[in-house]
N, C-alpha and C. Protein backbone atom coordinates (compact mmCIF):
# COMPACT_ATOMS: atom_id res chain seq x y z
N UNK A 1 -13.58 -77.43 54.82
CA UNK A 1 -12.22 -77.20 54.39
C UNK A 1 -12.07 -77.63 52.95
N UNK A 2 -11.58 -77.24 52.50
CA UNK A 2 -11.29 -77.28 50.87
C UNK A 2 -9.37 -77.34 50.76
N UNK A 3 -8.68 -77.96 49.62
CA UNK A 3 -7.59 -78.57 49.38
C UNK A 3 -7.40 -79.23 47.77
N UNK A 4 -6.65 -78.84 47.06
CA UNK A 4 -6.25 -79.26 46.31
C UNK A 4 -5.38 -80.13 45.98
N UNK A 5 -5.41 -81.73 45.31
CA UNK A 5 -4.69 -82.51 44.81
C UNK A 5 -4.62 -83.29 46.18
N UNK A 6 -5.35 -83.78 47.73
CA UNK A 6 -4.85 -84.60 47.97
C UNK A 6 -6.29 -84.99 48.35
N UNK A 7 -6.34 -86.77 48.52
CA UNK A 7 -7.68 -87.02 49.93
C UNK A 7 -7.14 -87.97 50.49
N UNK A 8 -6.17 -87.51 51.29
CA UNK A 8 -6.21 -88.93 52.47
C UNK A 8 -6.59 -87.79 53.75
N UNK A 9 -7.57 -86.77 53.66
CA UNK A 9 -8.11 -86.69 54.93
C UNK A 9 -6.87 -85.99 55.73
N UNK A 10 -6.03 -85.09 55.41
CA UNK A 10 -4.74 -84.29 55.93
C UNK A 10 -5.47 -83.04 55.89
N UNK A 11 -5.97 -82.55 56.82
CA UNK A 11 -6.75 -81.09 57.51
C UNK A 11 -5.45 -80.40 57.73
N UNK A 12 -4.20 -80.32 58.08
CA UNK A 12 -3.54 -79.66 58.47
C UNK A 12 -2.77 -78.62 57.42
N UNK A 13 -3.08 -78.11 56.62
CA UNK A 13 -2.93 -77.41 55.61
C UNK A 13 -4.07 -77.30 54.57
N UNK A 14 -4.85 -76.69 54.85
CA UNK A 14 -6.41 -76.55 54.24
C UNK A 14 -5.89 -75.42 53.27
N UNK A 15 -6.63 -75.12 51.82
CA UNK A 15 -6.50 -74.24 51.05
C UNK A 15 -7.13 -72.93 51.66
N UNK A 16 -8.04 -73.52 52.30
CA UNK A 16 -9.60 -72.57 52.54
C UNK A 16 -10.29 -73.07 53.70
N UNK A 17 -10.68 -72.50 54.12
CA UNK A 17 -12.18 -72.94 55.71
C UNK A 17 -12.80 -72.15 55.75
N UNK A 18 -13.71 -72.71 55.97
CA UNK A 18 -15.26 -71.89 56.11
C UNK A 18 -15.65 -72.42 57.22
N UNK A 19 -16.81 -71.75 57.96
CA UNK A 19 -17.37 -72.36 59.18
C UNK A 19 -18.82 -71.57 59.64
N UNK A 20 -19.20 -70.86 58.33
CA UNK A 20 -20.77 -70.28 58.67
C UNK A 20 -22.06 -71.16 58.70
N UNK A 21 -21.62 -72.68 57.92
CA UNK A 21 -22.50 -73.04 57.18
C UNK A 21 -23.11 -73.23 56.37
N UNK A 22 -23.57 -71.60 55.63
CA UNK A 22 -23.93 -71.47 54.29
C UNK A 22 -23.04 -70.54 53.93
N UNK A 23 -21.82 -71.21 53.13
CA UNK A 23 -20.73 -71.01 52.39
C UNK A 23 -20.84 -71.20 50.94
N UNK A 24 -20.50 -70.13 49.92
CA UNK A 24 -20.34 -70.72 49.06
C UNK A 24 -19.00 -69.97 48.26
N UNK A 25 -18.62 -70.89 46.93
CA UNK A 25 -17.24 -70.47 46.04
C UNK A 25 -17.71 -70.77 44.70
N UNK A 26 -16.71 -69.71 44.00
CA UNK A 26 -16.72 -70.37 42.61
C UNK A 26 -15.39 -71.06 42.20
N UNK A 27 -15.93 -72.21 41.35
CA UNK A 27 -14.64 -73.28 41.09
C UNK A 27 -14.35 -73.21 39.62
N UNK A 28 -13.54 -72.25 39.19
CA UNK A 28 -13.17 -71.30 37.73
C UNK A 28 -11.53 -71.71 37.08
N UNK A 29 -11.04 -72.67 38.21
CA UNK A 29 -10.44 -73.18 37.83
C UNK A 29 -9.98 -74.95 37.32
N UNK A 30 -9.53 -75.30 36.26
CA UNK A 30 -9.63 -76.87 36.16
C UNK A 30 -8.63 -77.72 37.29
N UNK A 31 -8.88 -78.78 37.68
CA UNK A 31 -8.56 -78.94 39.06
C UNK A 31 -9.13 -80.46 39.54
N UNK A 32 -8.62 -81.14 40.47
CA UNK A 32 -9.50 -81.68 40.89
C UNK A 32 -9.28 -80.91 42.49
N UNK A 33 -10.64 -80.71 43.26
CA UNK A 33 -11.00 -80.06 44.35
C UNK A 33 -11.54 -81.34 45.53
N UNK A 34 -10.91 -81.26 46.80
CA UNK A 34 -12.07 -82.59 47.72
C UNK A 34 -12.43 -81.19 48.76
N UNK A 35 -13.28 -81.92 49.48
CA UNK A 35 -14.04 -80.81 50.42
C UNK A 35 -14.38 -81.81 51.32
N UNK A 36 -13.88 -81.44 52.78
CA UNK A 36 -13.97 -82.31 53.74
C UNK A 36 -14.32 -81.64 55.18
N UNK A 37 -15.27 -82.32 56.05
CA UNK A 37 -15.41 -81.82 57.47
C UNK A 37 -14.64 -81.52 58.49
N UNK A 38 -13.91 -80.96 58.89
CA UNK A 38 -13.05 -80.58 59.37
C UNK A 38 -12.48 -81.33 61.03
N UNK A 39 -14.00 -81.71 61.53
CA UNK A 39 -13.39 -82.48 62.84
C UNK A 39 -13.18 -83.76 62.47
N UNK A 40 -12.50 -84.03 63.57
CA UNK A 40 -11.48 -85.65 63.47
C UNK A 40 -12.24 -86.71 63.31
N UNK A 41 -12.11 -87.38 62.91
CA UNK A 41 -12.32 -88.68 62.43
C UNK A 41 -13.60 -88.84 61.32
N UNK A 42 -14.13 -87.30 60.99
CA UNK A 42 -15.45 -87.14 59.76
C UNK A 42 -14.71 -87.99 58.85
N UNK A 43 -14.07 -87.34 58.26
CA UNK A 43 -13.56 -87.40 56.90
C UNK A 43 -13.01 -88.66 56.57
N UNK A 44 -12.03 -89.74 57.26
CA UNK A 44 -12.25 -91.12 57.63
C UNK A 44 -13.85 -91.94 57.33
N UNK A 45 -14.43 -91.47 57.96
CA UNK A 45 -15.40 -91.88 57.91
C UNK A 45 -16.73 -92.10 56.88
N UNK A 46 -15.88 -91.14 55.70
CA UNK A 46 -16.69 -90.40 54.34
C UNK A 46 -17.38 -89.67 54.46
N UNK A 47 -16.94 -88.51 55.50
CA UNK A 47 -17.58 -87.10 55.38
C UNK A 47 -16.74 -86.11 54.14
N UNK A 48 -16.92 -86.43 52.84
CA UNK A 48 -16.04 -85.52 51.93
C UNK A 48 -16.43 -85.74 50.63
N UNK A 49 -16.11 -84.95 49.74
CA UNK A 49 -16.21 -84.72 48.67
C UNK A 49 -15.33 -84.11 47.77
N UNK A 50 -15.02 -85.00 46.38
CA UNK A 50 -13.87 -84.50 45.80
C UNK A 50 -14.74 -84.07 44.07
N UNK A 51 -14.46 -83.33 43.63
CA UNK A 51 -15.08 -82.36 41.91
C UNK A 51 -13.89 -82.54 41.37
N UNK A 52 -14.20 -82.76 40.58
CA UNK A 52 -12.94 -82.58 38.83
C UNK A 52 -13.65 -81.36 38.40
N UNK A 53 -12.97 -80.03 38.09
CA UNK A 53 -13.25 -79.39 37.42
C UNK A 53 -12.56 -79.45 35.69
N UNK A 54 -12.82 -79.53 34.54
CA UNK A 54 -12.13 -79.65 33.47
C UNK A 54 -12.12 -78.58 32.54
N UNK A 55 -11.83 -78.84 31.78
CA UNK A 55 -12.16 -77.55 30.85
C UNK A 55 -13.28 -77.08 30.13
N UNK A 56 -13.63 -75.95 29.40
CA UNK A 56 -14.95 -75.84 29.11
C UNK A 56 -15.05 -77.04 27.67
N UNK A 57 -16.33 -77.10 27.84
CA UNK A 57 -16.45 -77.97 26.49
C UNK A 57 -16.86 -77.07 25.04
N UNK A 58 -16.49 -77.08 23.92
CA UNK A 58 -16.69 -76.30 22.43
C UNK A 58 -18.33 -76.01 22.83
N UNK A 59 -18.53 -74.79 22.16
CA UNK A 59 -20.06 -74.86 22.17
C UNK A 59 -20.53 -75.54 20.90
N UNK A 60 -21.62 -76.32 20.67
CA UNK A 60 -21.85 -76.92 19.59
C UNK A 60 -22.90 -75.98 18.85
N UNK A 61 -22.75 -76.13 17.54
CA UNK A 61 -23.76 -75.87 16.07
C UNK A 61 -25.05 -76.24 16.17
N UNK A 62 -25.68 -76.60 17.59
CA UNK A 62 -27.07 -76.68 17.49
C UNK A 62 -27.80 -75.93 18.47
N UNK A 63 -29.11 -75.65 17.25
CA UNK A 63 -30.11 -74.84 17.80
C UNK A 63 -31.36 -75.75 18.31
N UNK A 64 -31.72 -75.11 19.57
CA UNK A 64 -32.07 -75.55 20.41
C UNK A 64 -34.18 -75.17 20.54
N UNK A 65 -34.57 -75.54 21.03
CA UNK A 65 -36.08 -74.73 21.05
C UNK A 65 -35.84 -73.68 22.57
N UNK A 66 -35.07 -73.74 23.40
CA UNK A 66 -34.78 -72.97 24.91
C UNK A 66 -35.26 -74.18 25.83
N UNK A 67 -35.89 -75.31 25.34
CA UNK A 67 -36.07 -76.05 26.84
C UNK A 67 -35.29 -76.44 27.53
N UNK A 68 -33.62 -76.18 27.03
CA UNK A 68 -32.80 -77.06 27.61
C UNK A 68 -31.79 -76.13 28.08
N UNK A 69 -30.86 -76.19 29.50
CA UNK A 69 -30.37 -75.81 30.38
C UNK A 69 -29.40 -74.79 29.11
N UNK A 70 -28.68 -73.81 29.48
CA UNK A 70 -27.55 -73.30 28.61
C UNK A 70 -26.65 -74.21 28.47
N UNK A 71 -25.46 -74.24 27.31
CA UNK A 71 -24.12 -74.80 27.20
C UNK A 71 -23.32 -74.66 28.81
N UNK A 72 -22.94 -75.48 29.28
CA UNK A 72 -21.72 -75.07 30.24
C UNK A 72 -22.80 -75.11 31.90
N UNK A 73 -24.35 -75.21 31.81
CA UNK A 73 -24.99 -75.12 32.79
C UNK A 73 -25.25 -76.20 32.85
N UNK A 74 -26.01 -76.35 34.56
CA UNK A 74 -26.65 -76.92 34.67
C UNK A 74 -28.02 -77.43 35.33
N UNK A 75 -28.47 -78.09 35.98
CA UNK A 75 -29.45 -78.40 37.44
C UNK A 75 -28.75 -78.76 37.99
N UNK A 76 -29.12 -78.03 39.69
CA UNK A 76 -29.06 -79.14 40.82
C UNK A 76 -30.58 -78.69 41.57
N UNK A 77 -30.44 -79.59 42.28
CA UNK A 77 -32.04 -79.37 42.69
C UNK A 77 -33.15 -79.13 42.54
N UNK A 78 -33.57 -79.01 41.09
CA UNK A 78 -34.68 -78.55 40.25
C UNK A 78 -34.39 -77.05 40.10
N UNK A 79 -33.15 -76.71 40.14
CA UNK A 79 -33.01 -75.06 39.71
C UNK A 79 -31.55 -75.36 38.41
N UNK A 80 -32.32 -74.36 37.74
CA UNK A 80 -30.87 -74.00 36.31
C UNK A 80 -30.17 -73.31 37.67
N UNK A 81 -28.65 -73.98 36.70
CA UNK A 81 -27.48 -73.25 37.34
C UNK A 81 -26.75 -72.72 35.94
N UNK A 82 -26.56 -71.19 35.52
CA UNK A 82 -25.43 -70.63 34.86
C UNK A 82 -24.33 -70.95 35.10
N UNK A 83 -24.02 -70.76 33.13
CA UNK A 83 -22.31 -71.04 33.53
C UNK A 83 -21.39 -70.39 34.07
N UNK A 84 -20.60 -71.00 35.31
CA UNK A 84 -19.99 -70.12 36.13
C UNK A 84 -20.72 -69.84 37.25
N UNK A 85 -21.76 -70.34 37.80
CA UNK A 85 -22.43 -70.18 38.85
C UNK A 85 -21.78 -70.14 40.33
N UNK A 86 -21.60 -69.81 41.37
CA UNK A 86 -20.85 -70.44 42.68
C UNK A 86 -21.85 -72.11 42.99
N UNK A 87 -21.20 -72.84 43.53
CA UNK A 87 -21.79 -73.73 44.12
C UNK A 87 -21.63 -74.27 45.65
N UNK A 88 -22.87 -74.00 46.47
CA UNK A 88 -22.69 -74.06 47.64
C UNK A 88 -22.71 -75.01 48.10
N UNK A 89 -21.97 -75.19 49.58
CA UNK A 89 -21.80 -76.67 50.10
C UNK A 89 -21.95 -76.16 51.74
């Protein structure tokens, strides 16, 4: 379940639910986002997760040799992620 602006763990008005498993979204807006398990007493328990999305950052005046991720990207898991990528949960 996904929700904007609150975490005390209130499932009863979810933005969004998913329930395949392998779900994913893109988060294109600035925000802070929590993402929480949906049965009772998870999320209590610290089944959740909350992202600040912010704004983009200036691209900067430096040139680079390519070893390094793009502006605005990043890693997770030993893979580049583009900017604007979805990120799955």
């Amino acid at each position: 379940m996904a929700s904007r602006g609150t975490k005390n763990c209130d499932a009863s008005k979810p933005t969004a639910t998913w329930s395949t498993g392998n779900n994913s979204m893109v988060l294109n807006t600035t925000g802070h986002y929590y993402f929480l398990y949906g049965v009772t007493g998870h999320c209590a328990t610290g089944q959740k997760v909350g992202i600040d999305i912010n704004g983009r950052p200036p691209t900067p005046n430096v040139t680079t040799d390519g070893d390094e991720p793009p502006v605005g990207g990043g890693v997770i898991e030993g893979k580049q992620v583009p900017d604007g990528a979805a990120l799955e949960l």
